[in-house]
N, C-alpha and C. Protein backbone atom coordinates (compact mmCIF):
# COMPACT_ATOMS: atom_id res chain seq x y z
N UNK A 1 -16.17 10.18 27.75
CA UNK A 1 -16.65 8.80 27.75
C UNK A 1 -17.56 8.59 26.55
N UNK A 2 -17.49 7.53 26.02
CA UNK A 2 -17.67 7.17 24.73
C UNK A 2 -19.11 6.47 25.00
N UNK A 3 -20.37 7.16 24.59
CA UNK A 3 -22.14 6.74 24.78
C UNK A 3 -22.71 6.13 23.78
N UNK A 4 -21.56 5.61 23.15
CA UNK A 4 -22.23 4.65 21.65
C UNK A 4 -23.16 3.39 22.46
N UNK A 5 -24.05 3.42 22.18
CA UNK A 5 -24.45 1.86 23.25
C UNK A 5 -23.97 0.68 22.35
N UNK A 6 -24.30 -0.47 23.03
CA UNK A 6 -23.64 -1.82 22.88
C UNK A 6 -24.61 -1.75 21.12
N UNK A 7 -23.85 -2.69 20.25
CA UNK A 7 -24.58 -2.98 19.30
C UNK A 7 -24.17 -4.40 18.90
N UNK A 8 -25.31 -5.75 18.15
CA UNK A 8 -24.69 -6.42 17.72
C UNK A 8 -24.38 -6.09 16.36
N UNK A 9 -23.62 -7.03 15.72
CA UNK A 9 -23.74 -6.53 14.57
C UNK A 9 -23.32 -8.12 13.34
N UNK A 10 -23.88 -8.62 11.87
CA UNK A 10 -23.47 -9.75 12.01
C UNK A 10 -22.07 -9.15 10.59
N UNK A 11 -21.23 -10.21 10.61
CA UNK A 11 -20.14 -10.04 9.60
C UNK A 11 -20.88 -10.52 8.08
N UNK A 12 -20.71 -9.54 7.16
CA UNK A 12 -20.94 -10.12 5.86
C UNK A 12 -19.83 -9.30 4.97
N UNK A 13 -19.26 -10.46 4.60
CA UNK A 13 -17.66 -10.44 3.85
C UNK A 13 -17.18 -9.95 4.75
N UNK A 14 -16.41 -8.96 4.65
CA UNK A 14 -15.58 -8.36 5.86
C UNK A 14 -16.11 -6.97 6.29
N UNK A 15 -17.25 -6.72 6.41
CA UNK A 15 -18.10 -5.63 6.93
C UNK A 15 -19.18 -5.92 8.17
N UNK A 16 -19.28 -4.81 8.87
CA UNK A 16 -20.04 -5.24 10.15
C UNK A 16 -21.37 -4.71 9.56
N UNK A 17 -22.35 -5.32 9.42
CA UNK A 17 -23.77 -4.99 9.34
C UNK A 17 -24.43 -4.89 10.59
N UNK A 18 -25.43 -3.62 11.00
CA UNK A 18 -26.33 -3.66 11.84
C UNK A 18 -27.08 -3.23 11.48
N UNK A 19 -28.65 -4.17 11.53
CA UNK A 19 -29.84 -4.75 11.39
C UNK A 19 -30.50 -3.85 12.32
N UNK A 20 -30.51 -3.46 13.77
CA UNK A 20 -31.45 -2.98 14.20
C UNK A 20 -31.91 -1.76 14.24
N UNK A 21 -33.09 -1.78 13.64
CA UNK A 21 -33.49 -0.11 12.98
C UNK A 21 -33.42 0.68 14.24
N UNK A 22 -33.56 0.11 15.67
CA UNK A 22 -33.39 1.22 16.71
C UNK A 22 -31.75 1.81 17.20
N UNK A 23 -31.17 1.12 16.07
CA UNK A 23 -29.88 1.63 16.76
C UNK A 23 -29.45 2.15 15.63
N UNK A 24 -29.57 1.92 14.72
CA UNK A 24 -28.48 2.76 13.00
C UNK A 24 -28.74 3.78 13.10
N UNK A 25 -29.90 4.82 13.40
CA UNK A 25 -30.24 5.71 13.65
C UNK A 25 -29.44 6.75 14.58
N UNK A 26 -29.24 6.26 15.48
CA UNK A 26 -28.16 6.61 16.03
C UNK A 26 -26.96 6.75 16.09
N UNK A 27 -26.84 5.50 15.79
CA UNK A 27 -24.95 5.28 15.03
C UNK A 27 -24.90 6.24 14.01
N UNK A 28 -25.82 6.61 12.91
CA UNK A 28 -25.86 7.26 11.58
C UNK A 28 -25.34 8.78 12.38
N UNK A 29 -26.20 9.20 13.59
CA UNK A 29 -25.90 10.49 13.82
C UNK A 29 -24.55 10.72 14.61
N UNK A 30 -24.26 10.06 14.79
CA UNK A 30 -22.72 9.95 15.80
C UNK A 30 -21.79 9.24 14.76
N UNK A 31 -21.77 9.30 13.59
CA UNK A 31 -21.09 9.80 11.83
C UNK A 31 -20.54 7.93 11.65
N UNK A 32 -20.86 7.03 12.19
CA UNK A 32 -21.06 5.97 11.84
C UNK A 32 -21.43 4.94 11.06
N UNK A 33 -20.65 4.60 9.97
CA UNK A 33 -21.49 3.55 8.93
C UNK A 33 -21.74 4.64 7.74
N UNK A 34 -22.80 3.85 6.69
CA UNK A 34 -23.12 4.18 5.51
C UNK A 34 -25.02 2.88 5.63
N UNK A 35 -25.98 3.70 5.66
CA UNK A 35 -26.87 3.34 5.14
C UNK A 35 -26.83 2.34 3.47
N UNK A 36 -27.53 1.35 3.55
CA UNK A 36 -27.28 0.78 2.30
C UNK A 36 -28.86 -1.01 2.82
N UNK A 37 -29.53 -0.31 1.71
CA UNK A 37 -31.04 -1.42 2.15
C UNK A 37 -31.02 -1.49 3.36
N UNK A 38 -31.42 -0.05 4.21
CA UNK A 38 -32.05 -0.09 5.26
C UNK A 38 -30.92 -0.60 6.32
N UNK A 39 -30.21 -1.29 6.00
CA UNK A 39 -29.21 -1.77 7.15
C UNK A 39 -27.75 -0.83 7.01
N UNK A 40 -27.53 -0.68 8.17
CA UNK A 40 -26.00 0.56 8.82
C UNK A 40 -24.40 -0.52 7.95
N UNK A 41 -24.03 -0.07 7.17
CA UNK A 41 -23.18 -1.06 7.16
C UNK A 41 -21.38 -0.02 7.58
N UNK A 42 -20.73 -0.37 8.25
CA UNK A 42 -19.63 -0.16 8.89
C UNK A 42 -18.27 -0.59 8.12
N UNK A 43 -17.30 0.95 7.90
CA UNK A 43 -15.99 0.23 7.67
C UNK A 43 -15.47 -0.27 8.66
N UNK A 44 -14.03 -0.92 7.88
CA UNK A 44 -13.09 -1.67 8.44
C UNK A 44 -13.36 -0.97 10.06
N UNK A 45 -12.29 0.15 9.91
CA UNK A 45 -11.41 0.76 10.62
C UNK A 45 -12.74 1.50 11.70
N UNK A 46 -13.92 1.31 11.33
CA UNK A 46 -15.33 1.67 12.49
C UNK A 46 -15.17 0.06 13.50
N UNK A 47 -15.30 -0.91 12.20
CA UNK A 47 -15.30 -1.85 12.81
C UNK A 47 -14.66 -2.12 14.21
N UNK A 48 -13.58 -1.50 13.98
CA UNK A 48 -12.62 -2.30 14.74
C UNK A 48 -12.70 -1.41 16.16
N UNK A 49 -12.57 -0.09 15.73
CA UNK A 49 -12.39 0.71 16.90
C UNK A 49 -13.86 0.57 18.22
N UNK A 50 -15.60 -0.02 17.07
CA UNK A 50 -16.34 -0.41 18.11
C UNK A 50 -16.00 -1.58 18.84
N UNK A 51 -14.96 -2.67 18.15
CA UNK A 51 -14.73 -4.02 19.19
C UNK A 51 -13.99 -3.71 19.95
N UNK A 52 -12.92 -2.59 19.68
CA UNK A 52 -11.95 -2.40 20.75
C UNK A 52 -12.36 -1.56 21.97
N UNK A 53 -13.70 -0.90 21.56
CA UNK A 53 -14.02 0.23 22.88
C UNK A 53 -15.51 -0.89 23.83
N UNK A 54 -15.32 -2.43 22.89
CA UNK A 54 -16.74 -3.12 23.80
C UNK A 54 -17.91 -2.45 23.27
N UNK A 55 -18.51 -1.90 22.39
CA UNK A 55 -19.55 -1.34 22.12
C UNK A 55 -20.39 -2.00 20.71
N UNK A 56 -19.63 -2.82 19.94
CA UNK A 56 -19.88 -4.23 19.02
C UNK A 56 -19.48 -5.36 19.36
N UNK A 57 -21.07 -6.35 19.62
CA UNK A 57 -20.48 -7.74 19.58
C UNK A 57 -20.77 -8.45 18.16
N UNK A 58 -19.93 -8.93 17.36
CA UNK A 58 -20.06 -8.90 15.79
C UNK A 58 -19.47 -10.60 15.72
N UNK A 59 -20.61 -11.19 15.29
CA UNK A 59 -21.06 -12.47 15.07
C UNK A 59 -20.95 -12.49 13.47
N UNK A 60 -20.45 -14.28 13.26
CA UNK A 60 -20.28 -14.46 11.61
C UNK A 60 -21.00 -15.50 11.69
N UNK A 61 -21.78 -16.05 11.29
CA UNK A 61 -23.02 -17.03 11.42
C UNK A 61 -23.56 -17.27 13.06
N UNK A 62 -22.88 -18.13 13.98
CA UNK A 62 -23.29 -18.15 15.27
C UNK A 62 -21.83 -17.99 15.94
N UNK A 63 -20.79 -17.52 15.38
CA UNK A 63 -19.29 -17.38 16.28
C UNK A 63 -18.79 -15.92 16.38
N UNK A 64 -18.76 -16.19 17.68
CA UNK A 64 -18.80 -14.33 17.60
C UNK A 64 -16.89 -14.07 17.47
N UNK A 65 -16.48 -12.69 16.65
CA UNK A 65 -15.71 -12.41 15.96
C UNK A 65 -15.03 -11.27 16.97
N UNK A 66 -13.52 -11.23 17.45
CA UNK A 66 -13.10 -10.37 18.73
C UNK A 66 -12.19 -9.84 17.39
N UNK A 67 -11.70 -8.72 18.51
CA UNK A 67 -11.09 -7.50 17.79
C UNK A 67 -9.47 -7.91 17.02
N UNK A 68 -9.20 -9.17 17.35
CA UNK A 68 -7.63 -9.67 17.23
C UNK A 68 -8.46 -10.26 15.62
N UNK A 69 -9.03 -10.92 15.74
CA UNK A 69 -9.56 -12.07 14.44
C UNK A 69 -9.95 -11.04 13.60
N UNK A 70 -10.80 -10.00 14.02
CA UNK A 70 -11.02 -8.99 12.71
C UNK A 70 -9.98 -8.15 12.42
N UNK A 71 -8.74 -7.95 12.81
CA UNK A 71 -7.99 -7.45 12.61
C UNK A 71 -7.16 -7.84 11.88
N UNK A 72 -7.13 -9.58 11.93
CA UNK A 72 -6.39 -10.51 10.95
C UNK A 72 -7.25 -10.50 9.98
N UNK A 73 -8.32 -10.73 9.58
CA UNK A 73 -9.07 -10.48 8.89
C UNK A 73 -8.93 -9.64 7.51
N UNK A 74 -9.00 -8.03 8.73
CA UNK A 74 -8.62 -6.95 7.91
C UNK A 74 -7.17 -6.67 7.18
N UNK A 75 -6.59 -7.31 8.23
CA UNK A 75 -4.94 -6.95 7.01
C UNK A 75 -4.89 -7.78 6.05
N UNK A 76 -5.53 -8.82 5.87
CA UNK A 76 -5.30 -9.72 4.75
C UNK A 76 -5.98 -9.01 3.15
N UNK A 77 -6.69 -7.51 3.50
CA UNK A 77 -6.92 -7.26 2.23
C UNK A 77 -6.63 -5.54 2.39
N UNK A 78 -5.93 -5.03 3.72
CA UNK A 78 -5.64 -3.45 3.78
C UNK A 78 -4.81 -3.63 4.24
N UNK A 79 -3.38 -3.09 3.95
CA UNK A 79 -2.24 -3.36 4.58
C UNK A 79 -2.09 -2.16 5.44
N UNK A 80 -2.72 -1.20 4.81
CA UNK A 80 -2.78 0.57 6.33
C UNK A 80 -3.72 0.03 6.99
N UNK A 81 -4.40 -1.02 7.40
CA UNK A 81 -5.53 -0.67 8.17
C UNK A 81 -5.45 -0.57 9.62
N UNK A 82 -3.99 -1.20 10.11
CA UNK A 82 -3.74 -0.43 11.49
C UNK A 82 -3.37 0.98 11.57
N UNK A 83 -2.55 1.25 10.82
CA UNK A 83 -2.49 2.57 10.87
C UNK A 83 -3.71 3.80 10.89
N UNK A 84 -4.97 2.88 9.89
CA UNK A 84 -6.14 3.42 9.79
C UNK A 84 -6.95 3.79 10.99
N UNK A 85 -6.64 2.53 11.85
CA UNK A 85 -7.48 2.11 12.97
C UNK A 85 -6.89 3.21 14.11
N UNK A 86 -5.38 3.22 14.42
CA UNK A 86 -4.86 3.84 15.14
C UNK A 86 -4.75 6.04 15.03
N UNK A 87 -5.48 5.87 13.86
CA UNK A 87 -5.54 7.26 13.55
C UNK A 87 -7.09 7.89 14.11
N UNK A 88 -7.92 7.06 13.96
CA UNK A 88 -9.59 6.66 14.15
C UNK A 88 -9.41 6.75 15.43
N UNK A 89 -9.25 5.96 16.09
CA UNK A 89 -8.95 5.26 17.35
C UNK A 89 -9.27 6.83 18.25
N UNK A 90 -8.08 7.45 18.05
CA UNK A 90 -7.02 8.62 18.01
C UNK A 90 -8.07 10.02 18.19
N UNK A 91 -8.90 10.40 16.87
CA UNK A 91 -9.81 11.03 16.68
C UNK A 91 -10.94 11.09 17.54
N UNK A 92 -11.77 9.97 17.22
CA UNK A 92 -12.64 9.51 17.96
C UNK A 92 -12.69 9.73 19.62
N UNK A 93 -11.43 9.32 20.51
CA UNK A 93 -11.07 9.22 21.94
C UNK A 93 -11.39 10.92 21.85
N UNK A 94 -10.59 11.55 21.15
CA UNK A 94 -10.22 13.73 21.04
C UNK A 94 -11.91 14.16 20.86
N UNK A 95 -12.90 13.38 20.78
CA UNK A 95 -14.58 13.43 20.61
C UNK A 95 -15.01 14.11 19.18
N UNK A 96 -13.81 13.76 17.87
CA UNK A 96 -14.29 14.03 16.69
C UNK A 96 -14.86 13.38 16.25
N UNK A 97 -15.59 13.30 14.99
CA UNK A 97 -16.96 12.61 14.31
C UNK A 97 -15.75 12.40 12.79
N UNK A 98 -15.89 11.35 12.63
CA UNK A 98 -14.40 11.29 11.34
C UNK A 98 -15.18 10.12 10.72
N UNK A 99 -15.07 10.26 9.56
CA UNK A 99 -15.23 9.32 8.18
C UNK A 99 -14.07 9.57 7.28
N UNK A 100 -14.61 8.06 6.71
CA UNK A 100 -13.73 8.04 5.12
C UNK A 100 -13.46 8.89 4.31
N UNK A 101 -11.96 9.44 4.22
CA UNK A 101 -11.70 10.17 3.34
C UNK A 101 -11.98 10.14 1.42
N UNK A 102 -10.98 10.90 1.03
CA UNK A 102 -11.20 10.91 -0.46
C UNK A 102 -10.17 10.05 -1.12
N UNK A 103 -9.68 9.31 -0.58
CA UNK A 103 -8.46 8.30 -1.26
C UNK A 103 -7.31 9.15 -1.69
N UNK A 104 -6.60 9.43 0.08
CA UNK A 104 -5.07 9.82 -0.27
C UNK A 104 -4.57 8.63 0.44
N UNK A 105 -5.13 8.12 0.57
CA UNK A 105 -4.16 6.72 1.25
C UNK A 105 -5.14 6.50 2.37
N UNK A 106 -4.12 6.43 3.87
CA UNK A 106 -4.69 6.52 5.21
C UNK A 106 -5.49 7.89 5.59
N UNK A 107 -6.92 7.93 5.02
CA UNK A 107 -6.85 9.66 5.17
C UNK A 107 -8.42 9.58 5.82
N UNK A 108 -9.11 10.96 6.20
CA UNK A 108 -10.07 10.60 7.10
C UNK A 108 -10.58 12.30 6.83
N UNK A 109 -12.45 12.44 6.86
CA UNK A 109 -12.60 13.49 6.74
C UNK A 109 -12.92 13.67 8.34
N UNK A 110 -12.42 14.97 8.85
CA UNK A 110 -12.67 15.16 10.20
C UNK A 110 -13.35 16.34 10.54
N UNK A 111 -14.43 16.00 11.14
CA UNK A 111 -15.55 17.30 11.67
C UNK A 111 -15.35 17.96 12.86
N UNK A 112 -15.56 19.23 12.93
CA UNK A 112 -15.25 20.03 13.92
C UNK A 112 -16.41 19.43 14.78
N UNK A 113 -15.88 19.80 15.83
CA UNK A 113 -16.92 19.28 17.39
C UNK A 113 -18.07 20.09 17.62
N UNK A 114 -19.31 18.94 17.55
CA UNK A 114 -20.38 19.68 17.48
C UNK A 114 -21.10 19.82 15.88
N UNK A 115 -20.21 20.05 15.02
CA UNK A 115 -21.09 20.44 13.93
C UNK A 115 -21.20 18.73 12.97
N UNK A 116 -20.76 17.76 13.37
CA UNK A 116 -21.39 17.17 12.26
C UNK A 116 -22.59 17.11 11.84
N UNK A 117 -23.13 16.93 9.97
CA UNK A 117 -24.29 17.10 9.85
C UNK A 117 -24.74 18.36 9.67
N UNK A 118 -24.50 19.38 10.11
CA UNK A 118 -24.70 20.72 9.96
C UNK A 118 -23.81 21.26 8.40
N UNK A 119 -22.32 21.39 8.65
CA UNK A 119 -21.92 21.36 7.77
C UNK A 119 -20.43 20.25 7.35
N UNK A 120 -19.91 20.79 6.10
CA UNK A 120 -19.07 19.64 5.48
C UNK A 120 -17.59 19.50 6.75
N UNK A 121 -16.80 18.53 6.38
CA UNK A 121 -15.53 18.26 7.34
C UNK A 121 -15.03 19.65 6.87
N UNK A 122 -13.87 20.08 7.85
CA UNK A 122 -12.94 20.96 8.31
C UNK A 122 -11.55 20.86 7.48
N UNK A 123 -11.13 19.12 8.40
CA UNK A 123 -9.89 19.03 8.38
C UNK A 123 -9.93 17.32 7.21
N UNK A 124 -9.08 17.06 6.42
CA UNK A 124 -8.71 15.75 5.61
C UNK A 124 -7.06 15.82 6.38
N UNK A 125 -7.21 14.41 7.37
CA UNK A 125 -6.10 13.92 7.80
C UNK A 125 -5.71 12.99 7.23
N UNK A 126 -4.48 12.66 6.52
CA UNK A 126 -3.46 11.26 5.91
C UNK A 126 -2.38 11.20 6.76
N UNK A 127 -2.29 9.60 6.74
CA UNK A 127 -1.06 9.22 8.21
C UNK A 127 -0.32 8.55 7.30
N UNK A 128 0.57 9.02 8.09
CA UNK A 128 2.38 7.81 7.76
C UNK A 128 2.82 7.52 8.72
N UNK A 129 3.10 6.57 8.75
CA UNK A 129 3.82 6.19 9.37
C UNK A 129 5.23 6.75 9.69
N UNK A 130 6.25 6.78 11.31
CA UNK A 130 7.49 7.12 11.39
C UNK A 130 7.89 6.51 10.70
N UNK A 131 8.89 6.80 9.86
CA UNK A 131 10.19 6.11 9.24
C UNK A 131 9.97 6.07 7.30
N UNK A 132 8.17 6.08 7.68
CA UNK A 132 7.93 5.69 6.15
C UNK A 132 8.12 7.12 5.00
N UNK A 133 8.48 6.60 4.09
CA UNK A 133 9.43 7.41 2.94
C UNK A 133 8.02 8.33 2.16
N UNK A 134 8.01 9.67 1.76
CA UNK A 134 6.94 9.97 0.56
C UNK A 134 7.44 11.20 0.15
N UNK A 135 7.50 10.92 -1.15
CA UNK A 135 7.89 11.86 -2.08
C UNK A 135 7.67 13.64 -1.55
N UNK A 136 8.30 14.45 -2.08
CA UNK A 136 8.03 15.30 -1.80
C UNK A 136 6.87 16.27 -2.72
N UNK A 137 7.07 15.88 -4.04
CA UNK A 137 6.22 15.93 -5.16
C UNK A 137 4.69 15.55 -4.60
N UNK A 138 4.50 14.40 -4.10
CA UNK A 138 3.34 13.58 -3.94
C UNK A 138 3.12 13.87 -2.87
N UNK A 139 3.74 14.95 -1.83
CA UNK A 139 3.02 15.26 -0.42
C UNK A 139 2.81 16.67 -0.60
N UNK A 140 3.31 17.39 -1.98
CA UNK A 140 3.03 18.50 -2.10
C UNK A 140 1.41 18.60 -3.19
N UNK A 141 1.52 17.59 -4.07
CA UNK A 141 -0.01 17.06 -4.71
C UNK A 141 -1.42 17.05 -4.14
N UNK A 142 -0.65 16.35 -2.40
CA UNK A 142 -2.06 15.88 -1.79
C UNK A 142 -2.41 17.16 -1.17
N UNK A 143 -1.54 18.57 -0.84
CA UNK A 143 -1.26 19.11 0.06
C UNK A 143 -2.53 20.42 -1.34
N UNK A 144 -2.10 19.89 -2.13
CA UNK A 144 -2.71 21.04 -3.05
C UNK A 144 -4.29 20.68 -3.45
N UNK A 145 -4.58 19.27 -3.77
CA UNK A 145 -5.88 18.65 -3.74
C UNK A 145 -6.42 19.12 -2.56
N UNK A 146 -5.63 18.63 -1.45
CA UNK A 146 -7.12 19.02 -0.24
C UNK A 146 -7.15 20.01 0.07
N UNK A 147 -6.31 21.62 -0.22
CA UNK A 147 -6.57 22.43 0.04
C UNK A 147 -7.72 22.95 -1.35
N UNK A 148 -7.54 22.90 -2.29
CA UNK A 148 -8.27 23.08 -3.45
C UNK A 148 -9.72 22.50 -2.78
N UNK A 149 -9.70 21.62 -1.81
CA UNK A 149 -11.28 20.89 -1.52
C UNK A 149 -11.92 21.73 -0.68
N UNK A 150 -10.87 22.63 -0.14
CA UNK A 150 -11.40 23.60 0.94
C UNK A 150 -11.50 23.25 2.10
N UNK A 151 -10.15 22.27 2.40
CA UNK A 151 -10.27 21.57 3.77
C UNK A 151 -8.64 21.93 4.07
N UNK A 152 -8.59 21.74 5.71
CA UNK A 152 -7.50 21.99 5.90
C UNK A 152 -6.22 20.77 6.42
N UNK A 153 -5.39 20.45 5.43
CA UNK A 153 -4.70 19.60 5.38
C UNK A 153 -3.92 19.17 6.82
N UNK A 154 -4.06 18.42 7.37
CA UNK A 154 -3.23 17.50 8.48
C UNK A 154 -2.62 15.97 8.44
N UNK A 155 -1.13 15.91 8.98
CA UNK A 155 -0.45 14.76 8.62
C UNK A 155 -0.62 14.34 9.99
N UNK A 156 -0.77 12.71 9.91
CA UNK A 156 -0.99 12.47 11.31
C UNK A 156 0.40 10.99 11.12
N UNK A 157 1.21 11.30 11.93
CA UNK A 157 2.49 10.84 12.12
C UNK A 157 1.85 9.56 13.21
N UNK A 158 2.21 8.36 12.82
CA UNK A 158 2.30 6.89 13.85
C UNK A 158 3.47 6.65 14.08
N UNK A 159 3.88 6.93 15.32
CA UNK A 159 5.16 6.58 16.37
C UNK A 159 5.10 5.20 16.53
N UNK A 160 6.48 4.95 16.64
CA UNK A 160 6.99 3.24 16.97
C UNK A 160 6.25 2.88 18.24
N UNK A 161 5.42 3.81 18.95
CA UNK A 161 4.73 2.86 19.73
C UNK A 161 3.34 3.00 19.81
N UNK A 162 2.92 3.89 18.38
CA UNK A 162 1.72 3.27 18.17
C UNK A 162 0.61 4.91 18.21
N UNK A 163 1.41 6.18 19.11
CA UNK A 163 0.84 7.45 19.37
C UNK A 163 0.98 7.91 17.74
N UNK A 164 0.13 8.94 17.92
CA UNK A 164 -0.29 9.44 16.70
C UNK A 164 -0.09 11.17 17.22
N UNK A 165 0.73 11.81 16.03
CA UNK A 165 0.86 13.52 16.58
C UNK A 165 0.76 13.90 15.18
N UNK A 166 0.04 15.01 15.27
CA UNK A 166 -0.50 15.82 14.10
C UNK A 166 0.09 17.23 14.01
N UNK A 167 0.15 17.17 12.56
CA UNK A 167 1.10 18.09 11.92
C UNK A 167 0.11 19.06 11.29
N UNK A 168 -0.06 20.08 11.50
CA UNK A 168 -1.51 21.04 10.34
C UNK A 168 -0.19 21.59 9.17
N UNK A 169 -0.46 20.93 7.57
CA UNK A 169 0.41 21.73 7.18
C UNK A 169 -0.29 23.20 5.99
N UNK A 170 0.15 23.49 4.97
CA UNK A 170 -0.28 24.10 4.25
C UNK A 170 0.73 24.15 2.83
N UNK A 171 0.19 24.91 1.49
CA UNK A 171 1.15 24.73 0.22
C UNK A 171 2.54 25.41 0.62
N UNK A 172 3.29 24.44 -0.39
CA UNK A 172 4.77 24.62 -0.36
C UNK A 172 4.78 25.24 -1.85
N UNK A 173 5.78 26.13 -1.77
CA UNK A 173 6.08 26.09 -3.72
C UNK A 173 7.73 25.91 -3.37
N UNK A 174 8.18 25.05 -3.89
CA UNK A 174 9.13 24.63 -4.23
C UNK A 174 10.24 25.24 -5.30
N UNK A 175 9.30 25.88 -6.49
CA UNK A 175 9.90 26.29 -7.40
C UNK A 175 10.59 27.82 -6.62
N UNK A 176 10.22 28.64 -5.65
CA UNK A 176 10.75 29.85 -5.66
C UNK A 176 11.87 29.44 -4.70
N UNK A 177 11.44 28.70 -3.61
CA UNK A 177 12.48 28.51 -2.99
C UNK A 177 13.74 27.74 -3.49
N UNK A 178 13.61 27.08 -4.49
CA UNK A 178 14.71 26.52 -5.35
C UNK A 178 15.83 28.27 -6.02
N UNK A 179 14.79 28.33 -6.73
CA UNK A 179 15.41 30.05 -6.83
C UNK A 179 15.96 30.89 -6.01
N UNK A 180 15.65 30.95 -4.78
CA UNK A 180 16.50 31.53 -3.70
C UNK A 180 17.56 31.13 -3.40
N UNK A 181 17.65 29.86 -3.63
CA UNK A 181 18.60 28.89 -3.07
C UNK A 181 19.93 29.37 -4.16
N UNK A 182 19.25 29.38 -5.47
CA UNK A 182 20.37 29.34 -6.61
C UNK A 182 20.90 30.66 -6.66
N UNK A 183 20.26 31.64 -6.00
CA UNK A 183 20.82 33.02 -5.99
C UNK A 183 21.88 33.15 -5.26
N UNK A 184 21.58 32.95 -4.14
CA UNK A 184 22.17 32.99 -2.78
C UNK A 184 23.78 31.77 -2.75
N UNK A 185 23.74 31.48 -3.81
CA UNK A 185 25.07 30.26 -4.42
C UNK A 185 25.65 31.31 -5.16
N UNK A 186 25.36 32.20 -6.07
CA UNK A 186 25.80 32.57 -7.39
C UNK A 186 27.16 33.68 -6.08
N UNK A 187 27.91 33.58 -7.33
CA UNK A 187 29.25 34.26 -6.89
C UNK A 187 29.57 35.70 -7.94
């Protein structure tokens, strides 16, 4: 069960700000937001997952803002951001502490249970979607960056109905197994 307490929070541009110094503090330690002049400010994909669990009521001058409207909101300038949300969502429920990745796309740094704050993320998860197409070159790139980061690479697959199943992978070399291949032809 999820002990985030209720927070308000008000919309500025498309970010949830919260103002009250007795609660950022908290949110900060339960891996929430980014400090910035004293006030907690929240991504998208935080955003959304506190309106959807009831734990942000997030007001834009005096009209308060539900999880459908920020969601329209949000796709009008992130086109992954459900996918974002549904990966978060995902994490978060499993009682991980997950932030913003390093820009592989949909990607997320994920802390082992218990240690956030202590030390750095574990795991860098990037999602695709079923069906959606990616190079093999460019999944072997990301596969080599985040292991080079010293994290351990996971694909987190979004099913047509929305579940999310994770893949732990590790480096491919391509080039030897191409070579095997061409041996194992030769006559």
């Amino acid at each position: 069960m999820d002990d985030t307490p209720i927070v308000n929070g008000e919309m500025i541009s498309d970010q949830a700000c919260i103002s009250d110094k007795s609660l950022i503090h908290e949110l900060e330690l339960k891996g929430y937001g980014e400090i910035e002049n004293e006030k907690l400010f929240l991504k998208q994909f935080e955003t959304l997952y506190l309106l959807y669990t009831k734990r942000l009521i997030l007001k834009k001058i005096k009209k308060q803002i539900d999880f459908d409207t920020f969601m329209n909101i949000c796709q009008k300038t992130d086109s992954d951001i459900l996918t974002k949300f549904l990966i978060y969502r995902d994490l978060r429920n499993r009682g991980y502490v997950v932030k913003d990745g390093f820009g592989f796309g949909s990607d997320f740094r994920v802390y082992e249970r218990g240690h956030f704050g202590e030390k750095g993320a574990k795991y860098l998860v990037f999602g695709l979607n079923e069906g959606q197409q990616e190079k093999m070159g460019n999944l072997q790139k990301k596969i080599e960056d985040i292991t080079h980061m010293g994290k351990e690479p996971i694909i987190a697959v979004i099913d047509r109905r929305g579940e999310v199943i994770y893949y732990k992978i590790n480096r491919m070399n391509f080039y030897e197994n191409k070579a095997r291949l061409e041996e194992s032809f030769q006559l």
